[in-house]
Protein backbone atom coordinates (compact mmCIF):
# COMPACT_ATOMS: atom_id res chain seq x y z
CA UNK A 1 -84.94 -27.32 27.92
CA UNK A 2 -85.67 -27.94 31.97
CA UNK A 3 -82.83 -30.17 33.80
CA UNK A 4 -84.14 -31.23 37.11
CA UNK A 5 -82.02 -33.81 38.57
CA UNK A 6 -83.31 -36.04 41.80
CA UNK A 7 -82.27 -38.78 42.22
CA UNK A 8 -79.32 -37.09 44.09
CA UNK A 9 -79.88 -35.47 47.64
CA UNK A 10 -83.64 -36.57 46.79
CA UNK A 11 -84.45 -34.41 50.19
CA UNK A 12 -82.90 -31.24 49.13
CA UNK A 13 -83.73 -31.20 45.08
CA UNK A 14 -86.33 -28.38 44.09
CA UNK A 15 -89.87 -30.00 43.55
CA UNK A 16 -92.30 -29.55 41.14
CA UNK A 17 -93.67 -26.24 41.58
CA UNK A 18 -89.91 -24.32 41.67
CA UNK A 19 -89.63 -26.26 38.08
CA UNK A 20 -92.89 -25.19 36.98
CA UNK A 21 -92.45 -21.15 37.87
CA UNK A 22 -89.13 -21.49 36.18
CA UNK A 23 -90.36 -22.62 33.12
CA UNK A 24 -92.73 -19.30 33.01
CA UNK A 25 -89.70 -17.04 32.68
CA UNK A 26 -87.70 -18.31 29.46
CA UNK A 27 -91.55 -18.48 27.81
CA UNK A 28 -92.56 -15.11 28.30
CA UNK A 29 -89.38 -13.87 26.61
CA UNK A 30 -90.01 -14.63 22.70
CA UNK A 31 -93.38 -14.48 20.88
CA UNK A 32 -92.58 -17.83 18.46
CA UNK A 33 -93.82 -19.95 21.28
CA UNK A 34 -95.87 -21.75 18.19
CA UNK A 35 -93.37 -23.86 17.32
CA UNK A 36 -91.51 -23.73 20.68
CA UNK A 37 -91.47 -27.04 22.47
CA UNK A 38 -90.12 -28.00 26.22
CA UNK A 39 -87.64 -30.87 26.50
CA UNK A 40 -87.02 -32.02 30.38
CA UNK A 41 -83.66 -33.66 30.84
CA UNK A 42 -82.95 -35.33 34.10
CA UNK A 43 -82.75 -38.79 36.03
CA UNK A 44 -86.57 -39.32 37.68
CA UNK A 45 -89.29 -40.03 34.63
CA UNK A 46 -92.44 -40.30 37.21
CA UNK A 47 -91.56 -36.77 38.71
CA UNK A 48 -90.57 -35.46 35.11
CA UNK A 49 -94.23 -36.66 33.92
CA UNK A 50 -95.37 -34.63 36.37
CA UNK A 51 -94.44 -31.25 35.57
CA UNK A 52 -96.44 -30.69 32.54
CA UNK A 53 -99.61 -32.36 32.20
CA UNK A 54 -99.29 -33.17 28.24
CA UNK A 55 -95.52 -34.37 29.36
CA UNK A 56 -94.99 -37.53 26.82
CA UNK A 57 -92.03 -39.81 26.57
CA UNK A 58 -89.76 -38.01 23.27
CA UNK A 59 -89.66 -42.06 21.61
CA UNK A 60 -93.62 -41.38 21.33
CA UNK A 61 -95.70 -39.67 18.67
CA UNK A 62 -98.11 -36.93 19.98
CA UNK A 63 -97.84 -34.18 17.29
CA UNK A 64 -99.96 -32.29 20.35
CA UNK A 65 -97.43 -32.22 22.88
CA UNK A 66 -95.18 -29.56 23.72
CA UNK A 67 -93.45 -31.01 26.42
CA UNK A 68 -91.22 -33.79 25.89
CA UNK A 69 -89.38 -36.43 28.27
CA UNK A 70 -85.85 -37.07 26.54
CA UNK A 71 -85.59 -41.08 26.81
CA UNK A 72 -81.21 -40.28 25.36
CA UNK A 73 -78.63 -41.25 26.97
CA UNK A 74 -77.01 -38.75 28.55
CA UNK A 75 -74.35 -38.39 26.06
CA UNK A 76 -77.20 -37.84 23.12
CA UNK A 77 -78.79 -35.14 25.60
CA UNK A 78 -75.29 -33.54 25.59
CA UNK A 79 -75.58 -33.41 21.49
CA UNK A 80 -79.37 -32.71 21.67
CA UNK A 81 -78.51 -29.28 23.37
CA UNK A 82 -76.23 -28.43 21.40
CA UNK A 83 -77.92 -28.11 18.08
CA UNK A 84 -81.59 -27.54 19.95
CA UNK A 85 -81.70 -26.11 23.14
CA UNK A 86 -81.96 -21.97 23.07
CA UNK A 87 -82.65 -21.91 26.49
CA UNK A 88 -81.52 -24.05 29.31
CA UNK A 89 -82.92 -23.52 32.61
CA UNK A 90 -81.26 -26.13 35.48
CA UNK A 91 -83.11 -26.36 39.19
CA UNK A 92 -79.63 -27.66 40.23
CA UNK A 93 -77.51 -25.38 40.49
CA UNK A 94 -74.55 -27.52 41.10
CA UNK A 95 -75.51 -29.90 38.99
CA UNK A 96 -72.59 -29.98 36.83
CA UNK A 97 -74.77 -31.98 34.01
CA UNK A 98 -76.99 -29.25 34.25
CA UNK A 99 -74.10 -26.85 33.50
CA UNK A 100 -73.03 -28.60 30.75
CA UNK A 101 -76.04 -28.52 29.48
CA UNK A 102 -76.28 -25.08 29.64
CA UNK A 103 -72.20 -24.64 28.36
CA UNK A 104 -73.00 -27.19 24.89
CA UNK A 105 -76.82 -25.25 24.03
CA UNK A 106 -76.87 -23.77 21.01
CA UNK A 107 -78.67 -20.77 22.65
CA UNK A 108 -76.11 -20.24 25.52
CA UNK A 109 -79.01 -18.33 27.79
CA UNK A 110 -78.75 -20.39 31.01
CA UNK A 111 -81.34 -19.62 34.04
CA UNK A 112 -80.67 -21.36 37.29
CA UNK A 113 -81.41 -21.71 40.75
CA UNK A 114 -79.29 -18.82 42.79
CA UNK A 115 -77.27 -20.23 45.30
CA UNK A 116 -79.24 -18.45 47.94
CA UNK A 117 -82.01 -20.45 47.64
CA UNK A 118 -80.35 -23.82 47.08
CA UNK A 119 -80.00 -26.23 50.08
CA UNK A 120 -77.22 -28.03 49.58
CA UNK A 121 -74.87 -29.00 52.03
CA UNK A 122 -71.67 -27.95 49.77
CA UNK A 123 -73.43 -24.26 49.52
CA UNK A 124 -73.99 -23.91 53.16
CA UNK A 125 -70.05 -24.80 54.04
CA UNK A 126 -69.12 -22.05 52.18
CA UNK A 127 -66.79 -24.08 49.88
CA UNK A 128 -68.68 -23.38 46.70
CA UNK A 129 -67.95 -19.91 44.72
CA UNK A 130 -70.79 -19.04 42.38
CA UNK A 131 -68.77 -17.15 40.09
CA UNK A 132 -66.01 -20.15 39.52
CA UNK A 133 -68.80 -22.33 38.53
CA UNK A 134 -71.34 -20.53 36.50
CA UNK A 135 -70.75 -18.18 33.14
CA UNK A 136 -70.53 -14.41 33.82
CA UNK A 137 -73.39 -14.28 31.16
CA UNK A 138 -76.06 -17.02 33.25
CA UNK A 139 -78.70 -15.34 34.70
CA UNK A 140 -79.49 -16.89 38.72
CA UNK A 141 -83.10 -16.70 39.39
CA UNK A 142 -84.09 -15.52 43.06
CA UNK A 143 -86.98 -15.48 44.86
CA UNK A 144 -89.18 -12.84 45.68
CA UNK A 145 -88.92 -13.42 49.29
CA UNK A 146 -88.11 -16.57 51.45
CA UNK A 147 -92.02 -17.27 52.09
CA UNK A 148 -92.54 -16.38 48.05
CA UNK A 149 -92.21 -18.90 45.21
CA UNK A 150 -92.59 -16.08 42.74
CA UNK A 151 -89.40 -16.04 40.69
CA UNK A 152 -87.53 -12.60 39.80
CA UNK A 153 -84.92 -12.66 37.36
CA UNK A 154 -81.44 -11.29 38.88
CA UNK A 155 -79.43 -8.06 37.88
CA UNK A 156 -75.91 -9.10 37.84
């Protein structure tokens, strides 16, 4: 499951290519990638299409598809994680439909964006606290440096 959110703060959302070296991590973890498939959750269907380049709507029938577009409501997404999402990865991190995402998955392994590397105007105050929003368990994804979009996973 991939939650990128933009129609919010279009100017300071993550683009394609953070979602796409994201989605590289949670893959390489499990070998039953066969049968694994890629939902993307969020609020902009022409940048979700872009992503992946099989990307199909999830009301359409392409048995060859791993990546889906959820068409739900947002309350059905809520329910859809919950009983199929192993691994949520949000490119939001204060995206608090993204975190609930993450909270309801049946999986509970959350990635996200590390507030480091988010550019959001709440962040840079200094009024948001990382640990009173995410789980103790959720791993933040860095980068490898500020000029790098090669993603390292964190060490809490």
């Amino acid at each position: 499951m991939l939650h990128v959110p933009r129609s919010r703060n279009l100017g300071e959302q993550p683009g394609q290519v953070f979602a796409l070296d994201r989605v590289a991590l949670p893959e390489k973890e499990n070998d039953f990638r066969i049968h694994r498939k890629t939902v993307i959750f969020g609020d902009d269907e022409k940048f979700m299409s872009g992503i992946f380049e099989d990307a199909v709507l999830s009301n359409e029938q392409f048995l060859q598809s791993n990546h889906y577009i959820s068409q739900n409501s947002p309350a059905d997404d809520l329910i859809y994680s919950k009983f199929h999402c192993d691994t949520v990865l949000t490119s939001a991190p204060r995206s608090t439909f993204g975190y609930w995402m993450g909270y309801f998955s049946r999986g509970d392994k959350v990635y996200y964006l590390d507030t480091k590397y988010a550019s959001d105007y709440v962040i840079e105050s200094g009024n948001f606290t990382a640990n009173d929003f995410f789980l103790p368990h959720w791993t933040p994804l860095k980068f490898e440096s500020a000029e790098s979009m090669t993603v390292v996973e964190s060490f809490k």
